[in-house]
Every structure is written in C-alpha cells, then in structure tokens.
C-alpha atoms as a PDB file:
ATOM      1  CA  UNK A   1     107.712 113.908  73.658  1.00  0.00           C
ATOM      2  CA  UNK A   2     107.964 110.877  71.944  1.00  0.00           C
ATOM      3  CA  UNK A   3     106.069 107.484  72.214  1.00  0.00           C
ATOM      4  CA  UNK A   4     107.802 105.409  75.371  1.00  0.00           C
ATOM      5  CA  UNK A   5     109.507 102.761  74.846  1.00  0.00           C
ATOM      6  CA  UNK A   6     112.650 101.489  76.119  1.00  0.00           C
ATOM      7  CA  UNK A   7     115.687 101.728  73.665  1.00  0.00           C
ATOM      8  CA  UNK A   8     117.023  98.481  73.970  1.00  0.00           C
ATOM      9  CA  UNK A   9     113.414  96.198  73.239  1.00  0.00           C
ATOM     10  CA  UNK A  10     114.670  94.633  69.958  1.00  0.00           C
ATOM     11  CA  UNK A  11     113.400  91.006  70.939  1.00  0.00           C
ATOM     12  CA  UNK A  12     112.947  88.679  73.943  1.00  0.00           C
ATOM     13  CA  UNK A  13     115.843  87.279  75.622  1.00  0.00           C
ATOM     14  CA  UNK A  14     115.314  85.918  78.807  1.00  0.00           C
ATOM     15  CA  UNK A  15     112.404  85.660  81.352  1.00  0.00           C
ATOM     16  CA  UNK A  16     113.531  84.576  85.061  1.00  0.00           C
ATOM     17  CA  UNK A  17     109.889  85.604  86.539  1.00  0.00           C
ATOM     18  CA  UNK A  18     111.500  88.737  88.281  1.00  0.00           C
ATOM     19  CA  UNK A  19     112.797  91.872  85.811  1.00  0.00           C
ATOM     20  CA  UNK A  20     116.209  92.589  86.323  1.00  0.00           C
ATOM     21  CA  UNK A  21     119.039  94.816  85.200  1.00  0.00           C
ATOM     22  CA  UNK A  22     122.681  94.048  85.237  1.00  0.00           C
ATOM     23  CA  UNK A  23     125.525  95.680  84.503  1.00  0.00           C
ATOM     24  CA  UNK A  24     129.263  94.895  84.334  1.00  0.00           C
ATOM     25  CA  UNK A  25     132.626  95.715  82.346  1.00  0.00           C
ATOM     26  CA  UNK A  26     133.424  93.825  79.632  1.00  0.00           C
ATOM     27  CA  UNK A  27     137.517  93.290  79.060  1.00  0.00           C
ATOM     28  CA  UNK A  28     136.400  93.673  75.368  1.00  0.00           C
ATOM     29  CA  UNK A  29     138.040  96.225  72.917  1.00  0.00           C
ATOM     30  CA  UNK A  30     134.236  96.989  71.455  1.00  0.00           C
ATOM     31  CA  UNK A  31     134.048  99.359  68.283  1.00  0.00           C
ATOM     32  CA  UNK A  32     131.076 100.721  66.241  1.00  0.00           C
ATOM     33  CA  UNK A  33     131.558 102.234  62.774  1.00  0.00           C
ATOM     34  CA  UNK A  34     129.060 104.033  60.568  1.00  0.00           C
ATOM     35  CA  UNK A  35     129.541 105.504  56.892  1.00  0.00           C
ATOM     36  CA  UNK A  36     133.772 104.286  57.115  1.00  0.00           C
ATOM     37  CA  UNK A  37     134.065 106.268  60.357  1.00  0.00           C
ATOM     38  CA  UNK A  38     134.585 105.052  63.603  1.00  0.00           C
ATOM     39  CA  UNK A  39     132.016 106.097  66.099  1.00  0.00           C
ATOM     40  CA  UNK A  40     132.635 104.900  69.086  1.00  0.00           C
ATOM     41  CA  UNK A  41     135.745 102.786  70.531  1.00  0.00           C
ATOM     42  CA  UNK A  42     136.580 102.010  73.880  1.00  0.00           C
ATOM     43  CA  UNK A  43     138.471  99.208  76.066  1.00  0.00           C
ATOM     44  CA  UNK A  44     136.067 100.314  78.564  1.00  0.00           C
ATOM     45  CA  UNK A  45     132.818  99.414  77.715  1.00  0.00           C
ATOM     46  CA  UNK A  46     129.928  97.827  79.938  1.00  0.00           C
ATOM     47  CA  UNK A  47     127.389  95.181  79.126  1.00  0.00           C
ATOM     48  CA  UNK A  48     123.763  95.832  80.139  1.00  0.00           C
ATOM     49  CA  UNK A  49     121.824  92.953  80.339  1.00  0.00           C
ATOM     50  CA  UNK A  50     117.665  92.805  81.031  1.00  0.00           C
ATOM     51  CA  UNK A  51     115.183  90.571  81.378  1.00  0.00           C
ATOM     52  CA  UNK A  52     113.888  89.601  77.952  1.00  0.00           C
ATOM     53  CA  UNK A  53     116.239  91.889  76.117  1.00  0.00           C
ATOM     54  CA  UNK A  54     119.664  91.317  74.355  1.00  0.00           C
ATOM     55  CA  UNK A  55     122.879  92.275  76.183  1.00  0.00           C
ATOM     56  CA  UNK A  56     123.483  96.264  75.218  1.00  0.00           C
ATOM     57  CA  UNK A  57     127.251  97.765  75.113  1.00  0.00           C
ATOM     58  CA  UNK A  58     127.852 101.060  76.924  1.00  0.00           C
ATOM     59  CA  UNK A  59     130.528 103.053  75.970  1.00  0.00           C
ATOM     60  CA  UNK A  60     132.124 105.882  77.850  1.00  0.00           C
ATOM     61  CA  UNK A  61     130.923 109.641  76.490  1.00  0.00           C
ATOM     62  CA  UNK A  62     134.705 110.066  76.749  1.00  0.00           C
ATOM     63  CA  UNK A  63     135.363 107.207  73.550  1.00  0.00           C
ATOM     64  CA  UNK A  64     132.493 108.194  71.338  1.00  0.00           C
ATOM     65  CA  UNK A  65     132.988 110.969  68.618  1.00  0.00           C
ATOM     66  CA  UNK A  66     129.989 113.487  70.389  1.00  0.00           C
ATOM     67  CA  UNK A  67     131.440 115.401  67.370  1.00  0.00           C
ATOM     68  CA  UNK A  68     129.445 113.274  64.744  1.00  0.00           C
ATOM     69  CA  UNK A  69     126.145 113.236  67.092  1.00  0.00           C
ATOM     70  CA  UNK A  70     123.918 115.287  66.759  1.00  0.00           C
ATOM     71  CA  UNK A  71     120.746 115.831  69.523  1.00  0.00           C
ATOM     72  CA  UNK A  72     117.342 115.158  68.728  1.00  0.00           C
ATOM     73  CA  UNK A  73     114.432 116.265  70.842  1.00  0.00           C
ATOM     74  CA  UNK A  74     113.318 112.309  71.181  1.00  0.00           C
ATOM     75  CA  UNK A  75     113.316 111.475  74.470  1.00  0.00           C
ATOM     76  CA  UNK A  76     111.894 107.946  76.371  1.00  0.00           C
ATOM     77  CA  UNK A  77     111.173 106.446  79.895  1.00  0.00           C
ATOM     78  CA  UNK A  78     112.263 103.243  81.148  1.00  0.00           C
ATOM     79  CA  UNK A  79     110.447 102.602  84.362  1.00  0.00           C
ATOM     80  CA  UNK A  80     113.945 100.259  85.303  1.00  0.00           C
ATOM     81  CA  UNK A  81     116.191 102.881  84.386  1.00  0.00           C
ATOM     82  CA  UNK A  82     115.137 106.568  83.757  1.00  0.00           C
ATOM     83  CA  UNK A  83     114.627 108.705  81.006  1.00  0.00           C
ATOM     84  CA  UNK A  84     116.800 108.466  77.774  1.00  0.00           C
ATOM     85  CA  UNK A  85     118.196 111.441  75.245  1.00  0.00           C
ATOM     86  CA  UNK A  86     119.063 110.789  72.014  1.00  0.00           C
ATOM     87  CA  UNK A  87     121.109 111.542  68.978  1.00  0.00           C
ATOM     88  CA  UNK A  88     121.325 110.976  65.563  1.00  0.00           C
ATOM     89  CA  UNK A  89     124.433 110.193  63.748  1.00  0.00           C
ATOM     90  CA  UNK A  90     125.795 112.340  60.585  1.00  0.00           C
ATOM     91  CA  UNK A  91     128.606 111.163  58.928  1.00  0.00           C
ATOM     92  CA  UNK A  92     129.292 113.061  55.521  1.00  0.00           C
ATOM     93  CA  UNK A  93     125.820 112.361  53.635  1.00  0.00           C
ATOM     94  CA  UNK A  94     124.279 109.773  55.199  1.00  0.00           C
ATOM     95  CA  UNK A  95     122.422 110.226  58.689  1.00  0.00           C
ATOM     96  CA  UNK A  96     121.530 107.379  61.261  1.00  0.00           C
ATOM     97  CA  UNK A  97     118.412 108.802  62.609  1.00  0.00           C
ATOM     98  CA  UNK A  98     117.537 108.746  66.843  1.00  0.00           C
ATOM     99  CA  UNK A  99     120.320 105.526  66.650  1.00  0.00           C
ATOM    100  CA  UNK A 100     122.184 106.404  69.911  1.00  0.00           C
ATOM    101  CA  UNK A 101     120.815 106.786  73.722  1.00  0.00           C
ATOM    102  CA  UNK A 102     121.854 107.644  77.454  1.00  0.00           C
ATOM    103  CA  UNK A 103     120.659 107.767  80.349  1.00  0.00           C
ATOM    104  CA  UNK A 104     122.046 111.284  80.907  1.00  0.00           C
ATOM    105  CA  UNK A 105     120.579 111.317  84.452  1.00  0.00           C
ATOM    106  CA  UNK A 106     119.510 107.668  85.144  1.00  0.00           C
ATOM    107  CA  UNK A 107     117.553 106.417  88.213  1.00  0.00           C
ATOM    108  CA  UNK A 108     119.700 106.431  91.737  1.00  0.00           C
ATOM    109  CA  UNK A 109     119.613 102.208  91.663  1.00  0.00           C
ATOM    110  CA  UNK A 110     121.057 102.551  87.720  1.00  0.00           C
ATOM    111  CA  UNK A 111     123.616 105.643  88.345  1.00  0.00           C
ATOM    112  CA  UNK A 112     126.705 102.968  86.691  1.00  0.00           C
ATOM    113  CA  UNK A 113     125.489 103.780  82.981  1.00  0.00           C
ATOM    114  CA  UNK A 114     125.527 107.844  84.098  1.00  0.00           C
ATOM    115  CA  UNK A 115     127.863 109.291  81.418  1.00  0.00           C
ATOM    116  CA  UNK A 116     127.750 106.220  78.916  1.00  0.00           C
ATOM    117  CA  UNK A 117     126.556 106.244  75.282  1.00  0.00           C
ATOM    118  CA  UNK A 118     124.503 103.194  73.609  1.00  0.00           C
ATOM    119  CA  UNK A 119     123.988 102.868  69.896  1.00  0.00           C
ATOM    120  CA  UNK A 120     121.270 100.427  68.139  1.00  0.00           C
ATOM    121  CA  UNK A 121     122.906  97.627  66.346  1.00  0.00           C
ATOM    122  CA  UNK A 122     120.874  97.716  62.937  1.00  0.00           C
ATOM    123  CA  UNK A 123     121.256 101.823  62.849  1.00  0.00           C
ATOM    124  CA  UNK A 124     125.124 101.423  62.274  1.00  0.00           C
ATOM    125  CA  UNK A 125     126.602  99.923  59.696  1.00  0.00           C
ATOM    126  CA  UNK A 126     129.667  97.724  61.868  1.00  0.00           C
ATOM    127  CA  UNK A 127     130.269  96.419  64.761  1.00  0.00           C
ATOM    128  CA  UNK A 128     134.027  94.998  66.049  1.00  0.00           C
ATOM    129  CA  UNK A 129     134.846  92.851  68.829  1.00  0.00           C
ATOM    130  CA  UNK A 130     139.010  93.120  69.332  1.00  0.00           C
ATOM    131  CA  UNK A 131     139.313  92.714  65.444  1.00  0.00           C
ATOM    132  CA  UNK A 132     136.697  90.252  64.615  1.00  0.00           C
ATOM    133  CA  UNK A 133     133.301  91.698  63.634  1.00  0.00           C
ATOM    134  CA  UNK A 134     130.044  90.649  65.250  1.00  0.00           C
ATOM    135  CA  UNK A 135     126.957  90.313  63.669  1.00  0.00           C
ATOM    136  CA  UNK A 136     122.721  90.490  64.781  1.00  0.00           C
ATOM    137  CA  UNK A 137     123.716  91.377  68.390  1.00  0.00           C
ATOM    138  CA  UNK A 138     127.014  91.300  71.180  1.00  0.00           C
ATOM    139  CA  UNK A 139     127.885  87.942  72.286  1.00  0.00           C
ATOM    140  CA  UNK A 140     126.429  87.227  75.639  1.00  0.00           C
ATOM    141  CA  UNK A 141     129.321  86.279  78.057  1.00  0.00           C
ATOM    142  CA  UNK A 142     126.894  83.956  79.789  1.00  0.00           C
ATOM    143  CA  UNK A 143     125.258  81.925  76.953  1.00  0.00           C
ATOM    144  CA  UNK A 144     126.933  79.171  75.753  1.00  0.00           C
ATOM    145  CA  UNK A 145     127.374  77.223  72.507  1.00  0.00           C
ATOM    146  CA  UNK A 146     128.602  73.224  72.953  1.00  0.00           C
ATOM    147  CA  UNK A 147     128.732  71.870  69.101  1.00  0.00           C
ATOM    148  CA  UNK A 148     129.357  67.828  70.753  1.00  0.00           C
ATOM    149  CA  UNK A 149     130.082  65.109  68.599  1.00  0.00           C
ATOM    150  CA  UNK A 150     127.834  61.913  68.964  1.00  0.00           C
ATOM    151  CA  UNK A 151     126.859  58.123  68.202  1.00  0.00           C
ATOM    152  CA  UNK A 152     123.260  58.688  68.307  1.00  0.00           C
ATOM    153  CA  UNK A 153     120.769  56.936  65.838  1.00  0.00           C
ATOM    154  CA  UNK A 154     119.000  60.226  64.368  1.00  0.00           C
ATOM    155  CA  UNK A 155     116.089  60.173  62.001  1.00  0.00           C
ATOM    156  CA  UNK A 156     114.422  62.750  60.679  1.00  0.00           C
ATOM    157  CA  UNK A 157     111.043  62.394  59.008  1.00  0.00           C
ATOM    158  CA  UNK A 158     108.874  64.984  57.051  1.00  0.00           C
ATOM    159  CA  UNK A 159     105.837  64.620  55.069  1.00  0.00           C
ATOM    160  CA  UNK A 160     105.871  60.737  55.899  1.00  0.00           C
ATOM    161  CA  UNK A 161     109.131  60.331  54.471  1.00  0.00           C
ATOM    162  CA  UNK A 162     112.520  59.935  56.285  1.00  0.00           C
ATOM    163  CA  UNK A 163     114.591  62.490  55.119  1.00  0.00           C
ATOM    164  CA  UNK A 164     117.932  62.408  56.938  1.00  0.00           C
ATOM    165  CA  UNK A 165     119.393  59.197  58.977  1.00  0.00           C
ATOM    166  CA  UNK A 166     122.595  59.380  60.747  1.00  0.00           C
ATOM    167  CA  UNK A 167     124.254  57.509  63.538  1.00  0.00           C
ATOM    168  CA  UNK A 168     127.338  60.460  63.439  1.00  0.00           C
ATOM    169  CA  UNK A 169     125.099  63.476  64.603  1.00  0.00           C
ATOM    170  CA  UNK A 170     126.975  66.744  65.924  1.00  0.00           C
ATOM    171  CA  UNK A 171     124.190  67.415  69.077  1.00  0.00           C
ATOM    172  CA  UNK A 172     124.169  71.701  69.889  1.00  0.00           C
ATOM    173  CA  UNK A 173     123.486  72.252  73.210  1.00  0.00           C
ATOM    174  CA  UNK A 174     122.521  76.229  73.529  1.00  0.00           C
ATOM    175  CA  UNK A 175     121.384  78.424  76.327  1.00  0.00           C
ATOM    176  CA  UNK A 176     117.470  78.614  76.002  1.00  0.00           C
ATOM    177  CA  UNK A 177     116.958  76.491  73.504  1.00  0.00           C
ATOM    178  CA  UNK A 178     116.096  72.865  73.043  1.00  0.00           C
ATOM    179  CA  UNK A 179     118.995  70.865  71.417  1.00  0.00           C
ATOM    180  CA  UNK A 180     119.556  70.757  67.834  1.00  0.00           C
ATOM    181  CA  UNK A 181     120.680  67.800  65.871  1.00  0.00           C
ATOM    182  CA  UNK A 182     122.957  67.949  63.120  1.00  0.00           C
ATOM    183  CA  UNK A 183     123.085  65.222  60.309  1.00  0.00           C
ATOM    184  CA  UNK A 184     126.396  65.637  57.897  1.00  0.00           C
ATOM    185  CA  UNK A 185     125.117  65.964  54.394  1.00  0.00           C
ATOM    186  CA  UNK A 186     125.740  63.046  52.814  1.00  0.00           C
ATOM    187  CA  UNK A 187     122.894  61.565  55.409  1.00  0.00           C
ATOM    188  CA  UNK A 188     120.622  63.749  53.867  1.00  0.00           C
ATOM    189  CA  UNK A 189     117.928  63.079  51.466  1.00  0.00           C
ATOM    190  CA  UNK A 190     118.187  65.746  49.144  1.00  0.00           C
ATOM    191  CA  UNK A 191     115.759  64.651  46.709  1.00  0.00           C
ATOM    192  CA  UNK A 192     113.732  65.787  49.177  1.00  0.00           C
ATOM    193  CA  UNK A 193     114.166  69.154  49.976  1.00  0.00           C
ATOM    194  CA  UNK A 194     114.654  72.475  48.070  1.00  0.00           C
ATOM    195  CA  UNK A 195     117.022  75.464  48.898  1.00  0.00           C
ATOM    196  CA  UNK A 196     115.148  78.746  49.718  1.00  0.00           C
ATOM    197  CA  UNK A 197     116.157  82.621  49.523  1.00  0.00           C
ATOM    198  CA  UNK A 198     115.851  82.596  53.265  1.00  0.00           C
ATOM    199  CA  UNK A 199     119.019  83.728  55.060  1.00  0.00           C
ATOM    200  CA  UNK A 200     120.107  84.312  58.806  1.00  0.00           C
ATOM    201  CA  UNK A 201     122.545  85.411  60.990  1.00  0.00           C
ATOM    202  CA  UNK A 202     123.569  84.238  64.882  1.00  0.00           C
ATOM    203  CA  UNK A 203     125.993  85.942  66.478  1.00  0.00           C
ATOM    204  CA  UNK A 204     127.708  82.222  68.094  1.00  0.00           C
ATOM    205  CA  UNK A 205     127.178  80.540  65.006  1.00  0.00           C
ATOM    206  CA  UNK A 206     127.422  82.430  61.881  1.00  0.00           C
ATOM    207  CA  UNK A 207     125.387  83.016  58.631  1.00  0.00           C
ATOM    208  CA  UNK A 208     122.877  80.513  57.800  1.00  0.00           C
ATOM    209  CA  UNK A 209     121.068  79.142  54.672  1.00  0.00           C
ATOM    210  CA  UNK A 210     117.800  77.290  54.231  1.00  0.00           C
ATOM    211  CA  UNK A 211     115.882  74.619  52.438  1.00  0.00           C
ATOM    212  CA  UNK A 212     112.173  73.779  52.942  1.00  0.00           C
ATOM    213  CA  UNK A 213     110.571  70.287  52.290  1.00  0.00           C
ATOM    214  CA  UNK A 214     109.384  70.001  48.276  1.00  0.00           C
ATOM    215  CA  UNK A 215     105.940  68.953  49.003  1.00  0.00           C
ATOM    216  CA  UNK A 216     106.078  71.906  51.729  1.00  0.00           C
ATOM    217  CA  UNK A 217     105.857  75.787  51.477  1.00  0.00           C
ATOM    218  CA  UNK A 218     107.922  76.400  54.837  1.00  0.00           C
ATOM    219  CA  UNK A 219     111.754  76.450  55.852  1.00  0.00           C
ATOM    220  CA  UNK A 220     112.425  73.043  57.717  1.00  0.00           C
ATOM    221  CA  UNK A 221     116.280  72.776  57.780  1.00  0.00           C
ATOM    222  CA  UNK A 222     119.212  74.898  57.507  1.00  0.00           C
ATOM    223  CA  UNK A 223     122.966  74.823  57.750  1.00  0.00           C
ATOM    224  CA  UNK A 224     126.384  76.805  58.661  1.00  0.00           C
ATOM    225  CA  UNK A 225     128.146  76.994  55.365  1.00  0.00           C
ATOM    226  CA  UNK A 226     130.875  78.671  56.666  1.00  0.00           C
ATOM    227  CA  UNK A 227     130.337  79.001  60.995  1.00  0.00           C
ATOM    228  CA  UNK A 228     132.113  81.376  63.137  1.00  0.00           C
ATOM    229  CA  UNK A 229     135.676  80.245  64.525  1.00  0.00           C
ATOM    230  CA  UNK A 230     133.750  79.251  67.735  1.00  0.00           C
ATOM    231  CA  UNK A 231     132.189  76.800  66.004  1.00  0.00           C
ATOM    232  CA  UNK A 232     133.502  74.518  63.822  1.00  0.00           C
ATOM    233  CA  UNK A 233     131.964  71.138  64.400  1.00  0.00           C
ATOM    234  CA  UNK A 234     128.491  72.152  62.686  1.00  0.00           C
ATOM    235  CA  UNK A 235     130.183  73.401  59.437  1.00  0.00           C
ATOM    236  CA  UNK A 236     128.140  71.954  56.329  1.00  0.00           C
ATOM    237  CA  UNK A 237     126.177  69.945  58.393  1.00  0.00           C
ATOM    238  CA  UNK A 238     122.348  70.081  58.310  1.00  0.00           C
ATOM    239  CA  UNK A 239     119.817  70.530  61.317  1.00  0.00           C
ATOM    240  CA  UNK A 240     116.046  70.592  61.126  1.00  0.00           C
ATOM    241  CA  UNK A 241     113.225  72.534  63.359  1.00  0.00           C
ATOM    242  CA  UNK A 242     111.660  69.542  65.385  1.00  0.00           C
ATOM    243  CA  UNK A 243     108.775  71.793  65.352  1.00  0.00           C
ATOM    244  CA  UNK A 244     108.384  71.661  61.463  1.00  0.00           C
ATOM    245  CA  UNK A 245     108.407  68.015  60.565  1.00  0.00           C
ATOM    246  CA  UNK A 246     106.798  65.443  61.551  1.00  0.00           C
ATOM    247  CA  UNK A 247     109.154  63.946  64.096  1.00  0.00           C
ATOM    248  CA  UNK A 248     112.762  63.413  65.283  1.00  0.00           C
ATOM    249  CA  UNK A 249     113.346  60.503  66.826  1.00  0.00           C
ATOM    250  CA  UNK A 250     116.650  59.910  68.868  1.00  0.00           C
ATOM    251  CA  UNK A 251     117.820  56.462  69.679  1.00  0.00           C
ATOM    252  CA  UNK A 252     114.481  55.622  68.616  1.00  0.00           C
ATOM    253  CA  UNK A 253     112.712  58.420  71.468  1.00  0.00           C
ATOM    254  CA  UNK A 254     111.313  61.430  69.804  1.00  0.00           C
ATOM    255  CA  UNK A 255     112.961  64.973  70.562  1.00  0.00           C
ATOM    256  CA  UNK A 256     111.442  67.536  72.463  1.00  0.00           C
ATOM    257  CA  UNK A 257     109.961  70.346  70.473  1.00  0.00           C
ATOM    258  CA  UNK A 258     110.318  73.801  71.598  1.00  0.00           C
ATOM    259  CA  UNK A 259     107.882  75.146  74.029  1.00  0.00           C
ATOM    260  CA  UNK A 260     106.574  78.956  73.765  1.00  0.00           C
ATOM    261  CA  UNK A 261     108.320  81.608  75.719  1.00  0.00           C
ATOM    262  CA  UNK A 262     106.444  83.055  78.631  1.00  0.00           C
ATOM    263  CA  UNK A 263     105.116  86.993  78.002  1.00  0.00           C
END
C-alpha cells in the first residue's frame, strides 16, 4: 500500500482551530482536459473544501471518460474521509500517473462524494470554468478579491531609499491576507529596481511578474501585466511585500506585515 497521505494536501488554506470538511454543488459548468481530450465535464460538480487545503472539484463517475482511466494499485487514508483509489490517465502517448482519486466507499459522515471522481490540478494539462480557463487552483466561492481605488499617501522604502510614492494607490483587500498596496508605475522609482525571471500565477488575479531591489538579491515587488477580467483596477500597477523592504508607511502609519500561519 502506498505512503498515506491525503490527495488533496497541495498547500495550506485555511486554519479555523477545528478541521472541517464541506461540501456543496457548484452551478459551475467545470471541465478538465489532458493531451487535447476532454476528461471530465460536468454541470454537476461539487466543491470540497478543508481546513488548510484548497477547494477540490468532484465530478460525477457518470461525466468522466472511466474509458481513459486506468486503475492503479495506489491507494490512501484520510482519517476525515476514508480511503481513496486511484487512476492514472492515458491519453494516446502520454500518461498522467496516480492523477485522479475517489472515495469509492467514503466514511458514513462523508457518503456525498460516494460515486465522484477528483483529478490533481498540476497532473492535467487544462482546466475550464463555463469557457474561461482557470489557472493554480478553482476559485473559492467564498474568498474575495476588492481591487478599491484610494487617496492614500503611500511610500514605499527599500534599502534606505524611497522607491515608490503615490497619493492614487489601488488598496487589495483579500481573504487571508494583509492588504496590498498598489502604486501606478509612473510613481515608481525604477532606477531602483531590476526585473527578475520569477513568474506566478493566482487564480483571482492573473499571471504575475517580478522585480527585486538592485542592491538586493530577493523579489520585492511585482505586478498584473495583464489581470483576470475580475480584476481590472490593479492592471500595470506595482505592489511590494511589506515583509521585504524596509517599511510601508500609509498616511504616514506603517502597514502591517504579514504574520505566520498557524501549523
């Protein structure tokens, strides 16, 4: 049997003190395709979401091609919700090894996943919300994105130096996380800073690119070239860690950093 571990640990999400497991329909048309096949497509998925795990989509057995699964003798044990079974995907020459799970027979308290498929989102190669596709993980319906525009005095200072000024910030308020100013570019120092290789993607936002400080080694700012429909306000605008610089100070008050997550 192999190692245990639950199928959908790909990071921390949230921590409420208590471990729960919820479960609902989502009104979503969800799709997965792998290899220029479609996998799995359903109006009738469900969203599994867990205590310091992203939200999962189940699909019904019923809307996933079983035909282009094949079973693998991996099995796991979720002490929440039973053992899983898995398969590996084949689609012409390519094969997506132990990337989809189910609780075939799940604990009595988790019996509304019986008879639902789950894939890993890095193991296929798309993923489609109606017709828009989603990237890094499904959008949570409860975690919200408010890109505000503001008058705030915003200063930014690294290495000593102030690197970005503004009094037209765009302020992102996000579910778990501390807010985020952004400074529109031409508020930006950019003698000062250097574009890196790093890249990222967020799901709510969009694909991000990054610059470090030149006297620094690390990434300290990064932007939304091009952000998701959702949100528009931060396009081309620049926001820095407040955990990498020296300070940002707000109407002259200086911004909360991040605190670590509980384990």
């Amino acid at each position: 049997m192999a190692q245990i571990v639950r199928p959908e640990t790909h990071r921390e999400f949230l921590n409420t003190g208590e471990h729960r497991v919820e479960v609902e329909p989502s009104p979503r048309w969800v799709r997965v395709e792998f290899n220029g096949q479609t996998i799995a497509s359903s109006r009738h998925v469900l969203m599994l979401r867990e205590t310091r795990h992203l939200p999962v989509y189940y699909f019904p057995r019923e809307d996933v091609h079983m035909d282009l699964l094949e079973a693998t003798p991996t099995h796991t044990t979720c002490p929440y919700k039973g053992e899983a079974s898995y398969w590996s995907i084949k689609v012409g020459d390519r094969v997506s090894e132990d990337a989809v799970w189910s609780y075939v027979d799940p604990l009595p308290e988790r019996r509304d996943i019986a008879g639902y498929i789950a894939f890993y989102w890095n193991r296929v190669d798309h993923w489609y919300e109606e017709d828009e596709e989603v990237y890094k993980h499904p959008r949570d319906p409860y975690h919200r994105v408010d890109a505000l525009r503001a008058s705030r005095h915003v200063e930014v200072v690294a290495n000593g130096q102030t690197v970005a000024e503004t009094d037209h910030p765009v302020l992102l308020f996000e579910t778990g996380h501390v807010t985020r100013y952004y400074i529109p570019r031409q508020d930006v120092n950019w003698e000062l800073l250097e574009a890196t290789p790093t890249a990222s993607t967020c799901p709510y936002k969009g694909d991000a690119v990054y610059w470090k400080a030149r006297a620094g080694e690390q990434d300290i700012a990064w932007s939304y070239p091009r952000p998701v429909l959702e949100c528009p306000t931060i396009r081309g605008m620049i926001a820095f860690y407040n955990e990498r610089v020296d300070a940002i100070y707000v109407d002259g008050e200086s911004a909360a950093a991040p605190q670590p997550r509980p384990s």
